[in-house]
PDB file of N, CA and C in Angstrom:
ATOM      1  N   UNK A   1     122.025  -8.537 -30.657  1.00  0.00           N
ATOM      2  CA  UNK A   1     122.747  -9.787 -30.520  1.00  0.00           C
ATOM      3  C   UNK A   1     121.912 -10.977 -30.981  1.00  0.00           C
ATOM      4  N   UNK A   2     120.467 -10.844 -30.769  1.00  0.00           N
ATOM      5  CA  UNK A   2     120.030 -12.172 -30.838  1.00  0.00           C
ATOM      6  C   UNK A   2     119.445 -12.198 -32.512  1.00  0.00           C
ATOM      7  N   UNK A   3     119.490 -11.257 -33.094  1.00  0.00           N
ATOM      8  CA  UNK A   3     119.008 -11.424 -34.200  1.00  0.00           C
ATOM      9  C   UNK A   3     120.763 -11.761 -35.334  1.00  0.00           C
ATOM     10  N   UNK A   4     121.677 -11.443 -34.637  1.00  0.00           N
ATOM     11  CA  UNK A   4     122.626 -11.797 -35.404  1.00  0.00           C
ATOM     12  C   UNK A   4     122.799 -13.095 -35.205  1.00  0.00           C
ATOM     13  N   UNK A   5     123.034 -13.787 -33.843  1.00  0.00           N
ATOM     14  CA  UNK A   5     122.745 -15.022 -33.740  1.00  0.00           C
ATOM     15  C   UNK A   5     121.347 -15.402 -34.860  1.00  0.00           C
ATOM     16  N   UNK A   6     120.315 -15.468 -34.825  1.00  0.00           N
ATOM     17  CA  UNK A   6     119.500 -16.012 -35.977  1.00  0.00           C
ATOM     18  C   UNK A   6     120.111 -15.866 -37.206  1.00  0.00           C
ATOM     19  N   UNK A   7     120.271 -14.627 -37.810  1.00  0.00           N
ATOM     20  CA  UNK A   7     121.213 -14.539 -38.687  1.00  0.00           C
ATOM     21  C   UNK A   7     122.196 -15.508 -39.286  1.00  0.00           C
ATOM     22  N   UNK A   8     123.026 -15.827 -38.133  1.00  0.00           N
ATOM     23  CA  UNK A   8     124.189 -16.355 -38.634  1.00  0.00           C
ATOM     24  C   UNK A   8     123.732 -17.763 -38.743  1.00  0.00           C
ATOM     25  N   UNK A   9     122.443 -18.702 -37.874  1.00  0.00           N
ATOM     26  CA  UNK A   9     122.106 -19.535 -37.780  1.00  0.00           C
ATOM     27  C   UNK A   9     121.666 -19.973 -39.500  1.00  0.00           C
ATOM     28  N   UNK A  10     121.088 -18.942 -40.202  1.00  0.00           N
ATOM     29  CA  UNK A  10     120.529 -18.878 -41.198  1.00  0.00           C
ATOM     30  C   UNK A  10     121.304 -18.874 -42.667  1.00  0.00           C
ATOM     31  N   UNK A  11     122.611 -18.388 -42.210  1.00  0.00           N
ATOM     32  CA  UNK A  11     123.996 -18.247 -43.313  1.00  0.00           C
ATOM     33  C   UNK A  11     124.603 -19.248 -43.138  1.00  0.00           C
ATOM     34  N   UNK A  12     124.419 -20.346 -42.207  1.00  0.00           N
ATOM     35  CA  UNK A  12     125.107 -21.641 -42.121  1.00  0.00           C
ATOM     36  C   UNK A  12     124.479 -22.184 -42.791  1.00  0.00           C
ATOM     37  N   UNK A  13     123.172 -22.372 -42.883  1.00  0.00           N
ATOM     38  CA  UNK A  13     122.369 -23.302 -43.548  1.00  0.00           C
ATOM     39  C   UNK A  13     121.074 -24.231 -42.370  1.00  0.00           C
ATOM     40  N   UNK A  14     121.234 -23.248 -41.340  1.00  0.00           N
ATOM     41  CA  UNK A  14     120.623 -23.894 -40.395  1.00  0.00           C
ATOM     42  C   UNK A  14     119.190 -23.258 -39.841  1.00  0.00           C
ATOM     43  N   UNK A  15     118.074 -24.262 -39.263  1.00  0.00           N
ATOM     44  CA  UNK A  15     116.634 -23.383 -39.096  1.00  0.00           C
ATOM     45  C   UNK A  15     115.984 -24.094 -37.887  1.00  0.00           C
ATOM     46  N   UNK A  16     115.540 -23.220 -36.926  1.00  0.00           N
ATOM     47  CA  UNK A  16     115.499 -23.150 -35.435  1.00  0.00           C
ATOM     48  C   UNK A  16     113.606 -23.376 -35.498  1.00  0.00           C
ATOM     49  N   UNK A  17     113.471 -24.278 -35.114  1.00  0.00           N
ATOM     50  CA  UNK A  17     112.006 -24.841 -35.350  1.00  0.00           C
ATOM     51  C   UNK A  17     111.082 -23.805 -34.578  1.00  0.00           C
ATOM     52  N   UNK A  18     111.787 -23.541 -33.414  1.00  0.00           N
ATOM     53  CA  UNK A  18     110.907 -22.495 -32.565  1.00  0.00           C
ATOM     54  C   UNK A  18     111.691 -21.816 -31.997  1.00  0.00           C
ATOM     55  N   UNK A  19     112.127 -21.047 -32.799  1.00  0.00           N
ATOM     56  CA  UNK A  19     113.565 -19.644 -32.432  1.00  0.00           C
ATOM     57  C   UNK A  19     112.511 -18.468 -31.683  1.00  0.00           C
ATOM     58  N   UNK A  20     113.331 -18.426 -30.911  1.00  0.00           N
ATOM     59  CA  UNK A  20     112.295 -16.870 -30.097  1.00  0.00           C
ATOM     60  C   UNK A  20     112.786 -16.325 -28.600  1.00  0.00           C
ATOM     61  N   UNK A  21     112.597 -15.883 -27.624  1.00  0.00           N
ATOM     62  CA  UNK A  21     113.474 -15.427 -26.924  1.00  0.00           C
ATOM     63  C   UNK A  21     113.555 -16.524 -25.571  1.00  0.00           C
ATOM     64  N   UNK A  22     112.523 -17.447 -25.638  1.00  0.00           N
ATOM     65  CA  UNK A  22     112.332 -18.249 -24.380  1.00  0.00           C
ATOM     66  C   UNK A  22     113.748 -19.046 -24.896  1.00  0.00           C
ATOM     67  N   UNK A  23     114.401 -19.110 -25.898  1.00  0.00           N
ATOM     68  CA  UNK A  23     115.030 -20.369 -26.502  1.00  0.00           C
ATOM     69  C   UNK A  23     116.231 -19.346 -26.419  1.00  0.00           C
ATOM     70  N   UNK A  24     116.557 -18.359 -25.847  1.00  0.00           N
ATOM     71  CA  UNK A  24     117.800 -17.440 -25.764  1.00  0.00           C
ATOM     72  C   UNK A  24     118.363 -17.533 -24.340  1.00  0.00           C
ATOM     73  N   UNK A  25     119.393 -17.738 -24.022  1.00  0.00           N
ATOM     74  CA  UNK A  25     119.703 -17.358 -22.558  1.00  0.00           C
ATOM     75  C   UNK A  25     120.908 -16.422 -22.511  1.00  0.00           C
ATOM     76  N   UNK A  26     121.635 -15.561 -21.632  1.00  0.00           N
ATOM     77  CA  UNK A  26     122.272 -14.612 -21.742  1.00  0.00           C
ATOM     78  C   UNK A  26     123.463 -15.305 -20.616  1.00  0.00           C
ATOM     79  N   UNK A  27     124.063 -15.309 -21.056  1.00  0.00           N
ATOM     80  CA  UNK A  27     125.501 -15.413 -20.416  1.00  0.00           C
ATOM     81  C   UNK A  27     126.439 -14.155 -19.588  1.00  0.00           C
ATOM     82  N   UNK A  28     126.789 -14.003 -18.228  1.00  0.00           N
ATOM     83  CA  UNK A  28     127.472 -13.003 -18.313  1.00  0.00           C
ATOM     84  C   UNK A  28     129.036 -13.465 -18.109  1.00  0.00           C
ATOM     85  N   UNK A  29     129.594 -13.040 -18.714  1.00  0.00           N
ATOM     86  CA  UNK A  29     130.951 -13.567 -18.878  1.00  0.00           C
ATOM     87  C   UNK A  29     131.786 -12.499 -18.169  1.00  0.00           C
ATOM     88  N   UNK A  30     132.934 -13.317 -17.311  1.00  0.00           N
ATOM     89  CA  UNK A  30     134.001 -12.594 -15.970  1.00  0.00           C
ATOM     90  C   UNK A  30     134.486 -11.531 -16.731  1.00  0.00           C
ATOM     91  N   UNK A  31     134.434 -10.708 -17.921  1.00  0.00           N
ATOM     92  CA  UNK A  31     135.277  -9.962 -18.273  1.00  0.00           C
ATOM     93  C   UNK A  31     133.945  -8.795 -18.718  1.00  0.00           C
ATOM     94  N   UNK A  32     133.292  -8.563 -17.952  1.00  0.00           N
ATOM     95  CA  UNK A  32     132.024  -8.280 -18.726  1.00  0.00           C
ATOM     96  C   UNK A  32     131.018  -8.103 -19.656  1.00  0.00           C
ATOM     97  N   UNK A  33     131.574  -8.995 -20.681  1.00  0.00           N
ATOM     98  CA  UNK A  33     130.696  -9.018 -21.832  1.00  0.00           C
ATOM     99  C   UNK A  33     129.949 -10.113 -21.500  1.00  0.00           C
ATOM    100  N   UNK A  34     128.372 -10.339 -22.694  1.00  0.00           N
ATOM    101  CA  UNK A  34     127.621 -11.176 -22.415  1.00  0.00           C
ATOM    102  C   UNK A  34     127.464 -11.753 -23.798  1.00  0.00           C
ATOM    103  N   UNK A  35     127.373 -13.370 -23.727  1.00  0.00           N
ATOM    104  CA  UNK A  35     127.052 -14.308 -24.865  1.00  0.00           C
ATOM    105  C   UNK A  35     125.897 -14.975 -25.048  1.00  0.00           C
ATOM    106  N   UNK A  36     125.538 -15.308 -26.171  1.00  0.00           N
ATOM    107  CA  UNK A  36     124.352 -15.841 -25.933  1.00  0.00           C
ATOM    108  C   UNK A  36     124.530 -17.100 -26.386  1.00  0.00           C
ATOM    109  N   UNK A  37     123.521 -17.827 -25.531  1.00  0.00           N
ATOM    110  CA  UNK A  37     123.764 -19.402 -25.647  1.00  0.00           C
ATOM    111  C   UNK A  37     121.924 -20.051 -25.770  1.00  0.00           C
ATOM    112  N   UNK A  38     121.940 -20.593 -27.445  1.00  0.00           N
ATOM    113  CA  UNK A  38     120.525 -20.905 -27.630  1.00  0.00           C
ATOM    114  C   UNK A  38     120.759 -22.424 -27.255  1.00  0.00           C
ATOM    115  N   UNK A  39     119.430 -22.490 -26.722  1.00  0.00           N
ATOM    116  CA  UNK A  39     118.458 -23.441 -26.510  1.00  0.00           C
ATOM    117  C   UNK A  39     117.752 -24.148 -27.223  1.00  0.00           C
ATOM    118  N   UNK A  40     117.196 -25.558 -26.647  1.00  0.00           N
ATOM    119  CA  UNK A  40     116.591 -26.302 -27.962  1.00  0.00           C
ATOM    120  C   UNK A  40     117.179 -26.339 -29.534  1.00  0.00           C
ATOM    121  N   UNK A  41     118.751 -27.255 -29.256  1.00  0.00           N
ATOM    122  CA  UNK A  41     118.993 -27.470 -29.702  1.00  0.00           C
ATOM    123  C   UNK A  41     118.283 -28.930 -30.865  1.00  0.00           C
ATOM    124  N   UNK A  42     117.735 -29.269 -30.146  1.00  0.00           N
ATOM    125  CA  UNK A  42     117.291 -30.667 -30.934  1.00  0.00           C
ATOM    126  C   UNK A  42     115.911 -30.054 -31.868  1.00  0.00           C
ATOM    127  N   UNK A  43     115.866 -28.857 -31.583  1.00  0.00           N
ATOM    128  CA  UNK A  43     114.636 -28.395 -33.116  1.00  0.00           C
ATOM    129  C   UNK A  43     115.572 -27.926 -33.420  1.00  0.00           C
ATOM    130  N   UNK A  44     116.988 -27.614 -33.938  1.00  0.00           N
ATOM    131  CA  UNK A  44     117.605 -27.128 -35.117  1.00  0.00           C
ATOM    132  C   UNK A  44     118.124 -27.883 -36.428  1.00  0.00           C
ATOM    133  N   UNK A  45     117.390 -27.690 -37.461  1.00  0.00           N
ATOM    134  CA  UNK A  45     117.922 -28.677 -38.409  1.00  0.00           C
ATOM    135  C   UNK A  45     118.509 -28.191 -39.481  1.00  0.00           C
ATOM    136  N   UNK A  46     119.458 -28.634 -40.299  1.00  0.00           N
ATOM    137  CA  UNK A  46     120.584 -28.638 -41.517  1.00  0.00           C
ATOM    138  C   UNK A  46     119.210 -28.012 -42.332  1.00  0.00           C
ATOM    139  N   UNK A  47     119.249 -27.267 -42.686  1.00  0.00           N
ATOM    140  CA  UNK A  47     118.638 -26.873 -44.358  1.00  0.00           C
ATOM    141  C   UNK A  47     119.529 -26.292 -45.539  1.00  0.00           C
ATOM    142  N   UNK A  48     119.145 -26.860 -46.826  1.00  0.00           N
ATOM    143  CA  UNK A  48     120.351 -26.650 -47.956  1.00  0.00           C
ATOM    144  C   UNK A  48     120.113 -24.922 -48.451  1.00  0.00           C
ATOM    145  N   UNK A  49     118.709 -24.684 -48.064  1.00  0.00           N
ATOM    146  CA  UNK A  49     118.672 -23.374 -48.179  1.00  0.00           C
ATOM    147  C   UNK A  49     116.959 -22.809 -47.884  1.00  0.00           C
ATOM    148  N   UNK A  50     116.630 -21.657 -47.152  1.00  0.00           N
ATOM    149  CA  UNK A  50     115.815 -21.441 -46.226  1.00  0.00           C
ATOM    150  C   UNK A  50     114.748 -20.471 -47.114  1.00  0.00           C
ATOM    151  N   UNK A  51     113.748 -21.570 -47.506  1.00  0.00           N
ATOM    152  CA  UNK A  51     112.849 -20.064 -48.151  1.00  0.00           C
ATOM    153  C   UNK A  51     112.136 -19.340 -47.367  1.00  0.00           C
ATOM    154  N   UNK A  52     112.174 -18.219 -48.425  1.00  0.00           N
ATOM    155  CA  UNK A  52     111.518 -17.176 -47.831  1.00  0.00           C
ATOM    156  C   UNK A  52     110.393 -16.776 -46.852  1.00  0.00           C
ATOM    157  N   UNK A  53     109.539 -17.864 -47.173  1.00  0.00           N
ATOM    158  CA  UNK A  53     108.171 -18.487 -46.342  1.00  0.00           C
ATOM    159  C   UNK A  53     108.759 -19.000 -45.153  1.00  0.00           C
ATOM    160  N   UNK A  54     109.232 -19.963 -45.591  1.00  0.00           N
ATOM    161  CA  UNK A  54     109.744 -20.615 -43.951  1.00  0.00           C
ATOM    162  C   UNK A  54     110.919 -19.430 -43.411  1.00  0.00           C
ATOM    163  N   UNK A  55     111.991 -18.259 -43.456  1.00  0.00           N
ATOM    164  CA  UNK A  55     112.051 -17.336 -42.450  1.00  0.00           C
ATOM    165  C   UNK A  55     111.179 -16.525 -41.513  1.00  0.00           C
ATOM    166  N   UNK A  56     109.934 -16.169 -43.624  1.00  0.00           N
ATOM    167  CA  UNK A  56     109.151 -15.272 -42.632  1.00  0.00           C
ATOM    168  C   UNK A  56     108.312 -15.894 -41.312  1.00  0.00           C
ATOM    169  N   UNK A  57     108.203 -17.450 -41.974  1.00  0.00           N
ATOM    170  CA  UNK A  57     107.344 -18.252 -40.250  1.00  0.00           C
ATOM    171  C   UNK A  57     108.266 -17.568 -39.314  1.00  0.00           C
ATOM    172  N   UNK A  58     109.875 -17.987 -39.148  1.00  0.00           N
ATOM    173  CA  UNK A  58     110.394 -17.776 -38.015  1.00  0.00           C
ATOM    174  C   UNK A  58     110.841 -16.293 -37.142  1.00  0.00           C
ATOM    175  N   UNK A  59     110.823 -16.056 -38.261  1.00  0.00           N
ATOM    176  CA  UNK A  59     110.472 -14.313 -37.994  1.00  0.00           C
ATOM    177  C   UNK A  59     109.291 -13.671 -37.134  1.00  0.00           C
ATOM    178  N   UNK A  60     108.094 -14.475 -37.911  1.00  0.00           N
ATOM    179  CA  UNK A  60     106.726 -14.247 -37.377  1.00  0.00           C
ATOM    180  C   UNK A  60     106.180 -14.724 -35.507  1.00  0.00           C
ATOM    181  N   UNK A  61     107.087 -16.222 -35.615  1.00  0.00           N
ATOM    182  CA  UNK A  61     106.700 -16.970 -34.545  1.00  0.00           C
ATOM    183  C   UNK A  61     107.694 -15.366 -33.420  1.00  0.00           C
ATOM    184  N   UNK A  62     108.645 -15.422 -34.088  1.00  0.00           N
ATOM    185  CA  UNK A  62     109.886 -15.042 -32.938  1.00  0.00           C
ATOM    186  C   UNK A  62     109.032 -13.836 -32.749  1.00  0.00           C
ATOM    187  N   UNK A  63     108.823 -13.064 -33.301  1.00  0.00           N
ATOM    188  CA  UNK A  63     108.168 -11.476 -32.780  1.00  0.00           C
ATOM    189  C   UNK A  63     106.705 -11.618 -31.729  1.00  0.00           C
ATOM    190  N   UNK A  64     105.943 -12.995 -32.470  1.00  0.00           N
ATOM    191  CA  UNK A  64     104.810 -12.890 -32.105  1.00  0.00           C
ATOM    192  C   UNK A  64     104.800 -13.307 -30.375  1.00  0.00           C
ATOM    193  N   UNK A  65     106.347 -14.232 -30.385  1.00  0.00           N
ATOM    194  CA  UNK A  65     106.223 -14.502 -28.852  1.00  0.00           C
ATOM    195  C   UNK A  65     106.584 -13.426 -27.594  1.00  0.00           C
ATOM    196  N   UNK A  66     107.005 -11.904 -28.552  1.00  0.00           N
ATOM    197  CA  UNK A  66     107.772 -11.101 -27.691  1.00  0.00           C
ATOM    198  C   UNK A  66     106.189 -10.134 -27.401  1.00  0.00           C
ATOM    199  N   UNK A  67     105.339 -10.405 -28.156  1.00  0.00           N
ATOM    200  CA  UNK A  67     104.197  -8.998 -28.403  1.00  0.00           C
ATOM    201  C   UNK A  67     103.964  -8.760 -26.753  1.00  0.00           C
ATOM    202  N   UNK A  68     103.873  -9.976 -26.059  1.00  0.00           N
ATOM    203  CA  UNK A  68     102.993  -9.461 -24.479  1.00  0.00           C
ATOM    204  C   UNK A  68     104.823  -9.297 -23.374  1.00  0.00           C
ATOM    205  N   UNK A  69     105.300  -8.967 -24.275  1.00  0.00           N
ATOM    206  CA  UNK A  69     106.684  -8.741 -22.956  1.00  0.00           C
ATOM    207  C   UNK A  69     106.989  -7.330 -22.948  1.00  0.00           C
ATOM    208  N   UNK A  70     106.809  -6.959 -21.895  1.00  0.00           N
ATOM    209  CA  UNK A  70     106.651  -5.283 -21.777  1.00  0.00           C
ATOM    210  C   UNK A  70     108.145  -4.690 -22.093  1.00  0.00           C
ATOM    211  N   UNK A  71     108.972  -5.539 -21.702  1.00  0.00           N
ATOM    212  CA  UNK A  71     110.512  -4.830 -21.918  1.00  0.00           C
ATOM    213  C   UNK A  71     111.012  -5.352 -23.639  1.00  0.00           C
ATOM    214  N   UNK A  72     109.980  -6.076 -24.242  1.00  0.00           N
ATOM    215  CA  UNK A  72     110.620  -6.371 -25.685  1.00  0.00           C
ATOM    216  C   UNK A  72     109.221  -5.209 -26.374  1.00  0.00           C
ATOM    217  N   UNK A  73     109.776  -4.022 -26.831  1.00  0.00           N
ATOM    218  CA  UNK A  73     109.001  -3.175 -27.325  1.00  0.00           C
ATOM    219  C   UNK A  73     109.221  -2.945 -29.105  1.00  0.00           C
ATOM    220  N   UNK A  74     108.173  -2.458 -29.656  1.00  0.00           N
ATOM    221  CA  UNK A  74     108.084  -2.794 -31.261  1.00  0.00           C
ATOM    222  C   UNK A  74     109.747  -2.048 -31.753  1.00  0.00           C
ATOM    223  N   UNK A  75     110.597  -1.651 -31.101  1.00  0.00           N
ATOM    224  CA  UNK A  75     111.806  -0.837 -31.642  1.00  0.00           C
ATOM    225  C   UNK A  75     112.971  -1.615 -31.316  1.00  0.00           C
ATOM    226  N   UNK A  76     112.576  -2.552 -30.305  1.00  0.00           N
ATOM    227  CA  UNK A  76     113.180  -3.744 -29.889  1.00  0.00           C
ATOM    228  C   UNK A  76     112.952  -4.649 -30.828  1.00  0.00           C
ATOM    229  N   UNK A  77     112.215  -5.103 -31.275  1.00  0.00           N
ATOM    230  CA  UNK A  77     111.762  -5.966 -32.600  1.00  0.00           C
ATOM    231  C   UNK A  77     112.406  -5.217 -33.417  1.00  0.00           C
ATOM    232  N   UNK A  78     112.260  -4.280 -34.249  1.00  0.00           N
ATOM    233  CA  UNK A  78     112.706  -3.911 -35.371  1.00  0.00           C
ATOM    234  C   UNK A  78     114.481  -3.440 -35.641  1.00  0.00           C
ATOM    235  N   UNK A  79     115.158  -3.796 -34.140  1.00  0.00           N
ATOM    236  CA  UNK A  79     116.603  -3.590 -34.024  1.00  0.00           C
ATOM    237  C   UNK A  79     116.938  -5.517 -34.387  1.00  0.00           C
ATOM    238  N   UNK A  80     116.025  -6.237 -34.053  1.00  0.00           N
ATOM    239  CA  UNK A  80     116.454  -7.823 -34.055  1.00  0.00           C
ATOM    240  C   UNK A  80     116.069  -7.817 -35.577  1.00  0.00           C
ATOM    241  N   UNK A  81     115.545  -7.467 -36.125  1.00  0.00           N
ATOM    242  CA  UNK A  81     114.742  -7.687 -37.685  1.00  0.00           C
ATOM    243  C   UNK A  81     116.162  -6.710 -38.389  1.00  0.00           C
ATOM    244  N   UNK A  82     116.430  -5.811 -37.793  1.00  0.00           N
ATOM    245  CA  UNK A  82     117.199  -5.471 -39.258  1.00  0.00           C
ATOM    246  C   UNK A  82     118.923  -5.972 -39.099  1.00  0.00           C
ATOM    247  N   UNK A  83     118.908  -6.275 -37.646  1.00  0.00           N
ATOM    248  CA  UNK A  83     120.381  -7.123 -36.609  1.00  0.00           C
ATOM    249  C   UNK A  83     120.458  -8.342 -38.106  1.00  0.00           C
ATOM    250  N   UNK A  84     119.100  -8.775 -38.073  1.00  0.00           N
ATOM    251  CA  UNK A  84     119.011 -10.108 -39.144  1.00  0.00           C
ATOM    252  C   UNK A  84     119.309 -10.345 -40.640  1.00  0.00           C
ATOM    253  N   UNK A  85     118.753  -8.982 -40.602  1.00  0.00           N
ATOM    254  CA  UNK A  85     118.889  -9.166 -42.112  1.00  0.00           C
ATOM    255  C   UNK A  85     120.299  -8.364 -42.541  1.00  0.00           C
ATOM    256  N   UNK A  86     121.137  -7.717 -41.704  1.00  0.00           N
ATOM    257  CA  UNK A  86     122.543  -7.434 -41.973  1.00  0.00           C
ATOM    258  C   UNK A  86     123.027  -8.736 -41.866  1.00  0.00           C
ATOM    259  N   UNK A  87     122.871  -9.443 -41.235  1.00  0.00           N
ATOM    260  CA  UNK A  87     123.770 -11.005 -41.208  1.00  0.00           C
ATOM    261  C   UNK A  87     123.375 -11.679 -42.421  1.00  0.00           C
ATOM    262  N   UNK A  88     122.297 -11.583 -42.846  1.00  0.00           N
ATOM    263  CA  UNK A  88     122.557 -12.648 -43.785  1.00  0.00           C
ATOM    264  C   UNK A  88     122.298 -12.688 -45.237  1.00  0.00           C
ATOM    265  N   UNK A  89     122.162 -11.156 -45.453  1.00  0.00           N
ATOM    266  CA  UNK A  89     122.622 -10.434 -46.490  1.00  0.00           C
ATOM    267  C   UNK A  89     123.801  -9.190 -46.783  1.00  0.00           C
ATOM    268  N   UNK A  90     123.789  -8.877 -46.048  1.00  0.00           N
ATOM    269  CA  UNK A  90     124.968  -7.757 -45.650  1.00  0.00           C
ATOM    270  C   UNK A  90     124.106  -6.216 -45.498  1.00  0.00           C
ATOM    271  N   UNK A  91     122.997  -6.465 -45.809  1.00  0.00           N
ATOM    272  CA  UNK A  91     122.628  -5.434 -46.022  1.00  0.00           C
ATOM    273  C   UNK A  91     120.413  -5.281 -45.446  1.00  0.00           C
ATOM    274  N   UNK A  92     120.142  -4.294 -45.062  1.00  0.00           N
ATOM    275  CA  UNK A  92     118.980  -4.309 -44.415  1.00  0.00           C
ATOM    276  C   UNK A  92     117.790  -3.826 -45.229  1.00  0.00           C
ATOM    277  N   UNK A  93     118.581  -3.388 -46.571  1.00  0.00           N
ATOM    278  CA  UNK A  93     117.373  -2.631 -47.601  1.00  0.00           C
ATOM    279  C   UNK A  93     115.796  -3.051 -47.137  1.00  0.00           C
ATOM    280  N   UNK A  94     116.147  -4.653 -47.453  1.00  0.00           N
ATOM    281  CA  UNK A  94     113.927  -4.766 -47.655  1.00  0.00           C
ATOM    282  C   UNK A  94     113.887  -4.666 -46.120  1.00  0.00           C
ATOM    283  N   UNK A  95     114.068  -3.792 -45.080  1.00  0.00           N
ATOM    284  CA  UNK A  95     113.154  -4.069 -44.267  1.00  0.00           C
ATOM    285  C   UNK A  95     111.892  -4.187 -43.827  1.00  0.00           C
ATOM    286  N   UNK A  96     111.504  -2.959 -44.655  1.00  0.00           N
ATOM    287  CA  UNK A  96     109.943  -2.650 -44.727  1.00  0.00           C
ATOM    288  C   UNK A  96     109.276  -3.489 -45.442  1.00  0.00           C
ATOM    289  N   UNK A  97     109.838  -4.447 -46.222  1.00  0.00           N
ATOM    290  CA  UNK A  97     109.172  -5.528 -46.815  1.00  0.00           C
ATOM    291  C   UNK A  97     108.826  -6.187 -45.966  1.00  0.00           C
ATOM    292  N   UNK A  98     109.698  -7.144 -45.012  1.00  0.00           N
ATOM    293  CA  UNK A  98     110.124  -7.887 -43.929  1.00  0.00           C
ATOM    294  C   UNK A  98     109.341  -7.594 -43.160  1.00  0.00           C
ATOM    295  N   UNK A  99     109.034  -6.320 -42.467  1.00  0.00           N
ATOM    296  CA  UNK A  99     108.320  -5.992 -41.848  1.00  0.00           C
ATOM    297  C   UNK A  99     106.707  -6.058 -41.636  1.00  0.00           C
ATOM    298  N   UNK A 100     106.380  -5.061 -42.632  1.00  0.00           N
ATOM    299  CA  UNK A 100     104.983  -5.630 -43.224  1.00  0.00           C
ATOM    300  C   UNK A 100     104.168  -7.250 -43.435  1.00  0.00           C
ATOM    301  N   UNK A 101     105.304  -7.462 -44.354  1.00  0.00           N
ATOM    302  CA  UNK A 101     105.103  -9.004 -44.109  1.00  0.00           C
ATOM    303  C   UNK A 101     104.716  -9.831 -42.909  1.00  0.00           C
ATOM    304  N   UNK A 102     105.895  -9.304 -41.861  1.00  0.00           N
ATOM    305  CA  UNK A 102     105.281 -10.548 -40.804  1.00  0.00           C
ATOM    306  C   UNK A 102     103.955  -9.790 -39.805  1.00  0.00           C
ATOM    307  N   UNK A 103     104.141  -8.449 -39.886  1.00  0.00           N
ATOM    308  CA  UNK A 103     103.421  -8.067 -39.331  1.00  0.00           C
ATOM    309  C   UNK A 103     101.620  -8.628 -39.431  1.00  0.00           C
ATOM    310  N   UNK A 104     101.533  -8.656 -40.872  1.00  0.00           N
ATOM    311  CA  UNK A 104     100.449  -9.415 -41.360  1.00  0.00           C
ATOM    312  C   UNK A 104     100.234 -11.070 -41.587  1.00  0.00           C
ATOM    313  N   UNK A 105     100.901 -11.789 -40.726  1.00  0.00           N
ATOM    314  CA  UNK A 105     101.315 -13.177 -40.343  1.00  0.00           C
ATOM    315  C   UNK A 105     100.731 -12.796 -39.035  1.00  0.00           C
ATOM    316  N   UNK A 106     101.025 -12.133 -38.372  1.00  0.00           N
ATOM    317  CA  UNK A 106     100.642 -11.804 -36.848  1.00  0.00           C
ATOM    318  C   UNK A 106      99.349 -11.596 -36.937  1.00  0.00           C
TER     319      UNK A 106
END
């Protein structure tokens, strides 16, 4: 969920200054499903289009804040990383690019 949310944040044209899970809250909604409702809104700003550098920052920041949370585990990361890159390409091919990449940002 939360990487489609980034996702979709990212196909609007939009970029989350410090996207990561403290900035996620979970909703449970009377019918039992759950929504998510981000936070810190006032670091989100209009971008005409998001390079590659500046995702992989947000990519990087977002994983790097999950490394010491015992219930966000590296398979947990890599379900939000490829959640992401189906949104906002349709498709998850480079993951292992993606991957590597931020891994070595970290």
């Amino acid at each position: 969920m939360a990487g489609e949310l980034a996702g979709q944040l990212d196909c609007h044209g939009y970029g989350h200054g410090d996207f990561g899970p403290r900035k996620i809250l979970v909703q449970q909604l009377d019918n039992g499903q759950q929504r998510l409702v981000l936070t810190g809104l006032e670091e989100i700003r209009r971008v005409r289009w998001l390079r590659k550098a500046s995702r992989l920052g947000m990519l990087a920041r977002a994983q790097l804040a999950t490394k010491d949370w015992s219930q966000i585990n590296r398979t947990a990361r890599l379900r939000f990383l490829l959640k992401f890159l189906e949104e906002i390409s349709g498709s998850a091919d480079k993951w292992k690019w993606y991957w590597r990449k931020i891994e070595g940002l970290n």
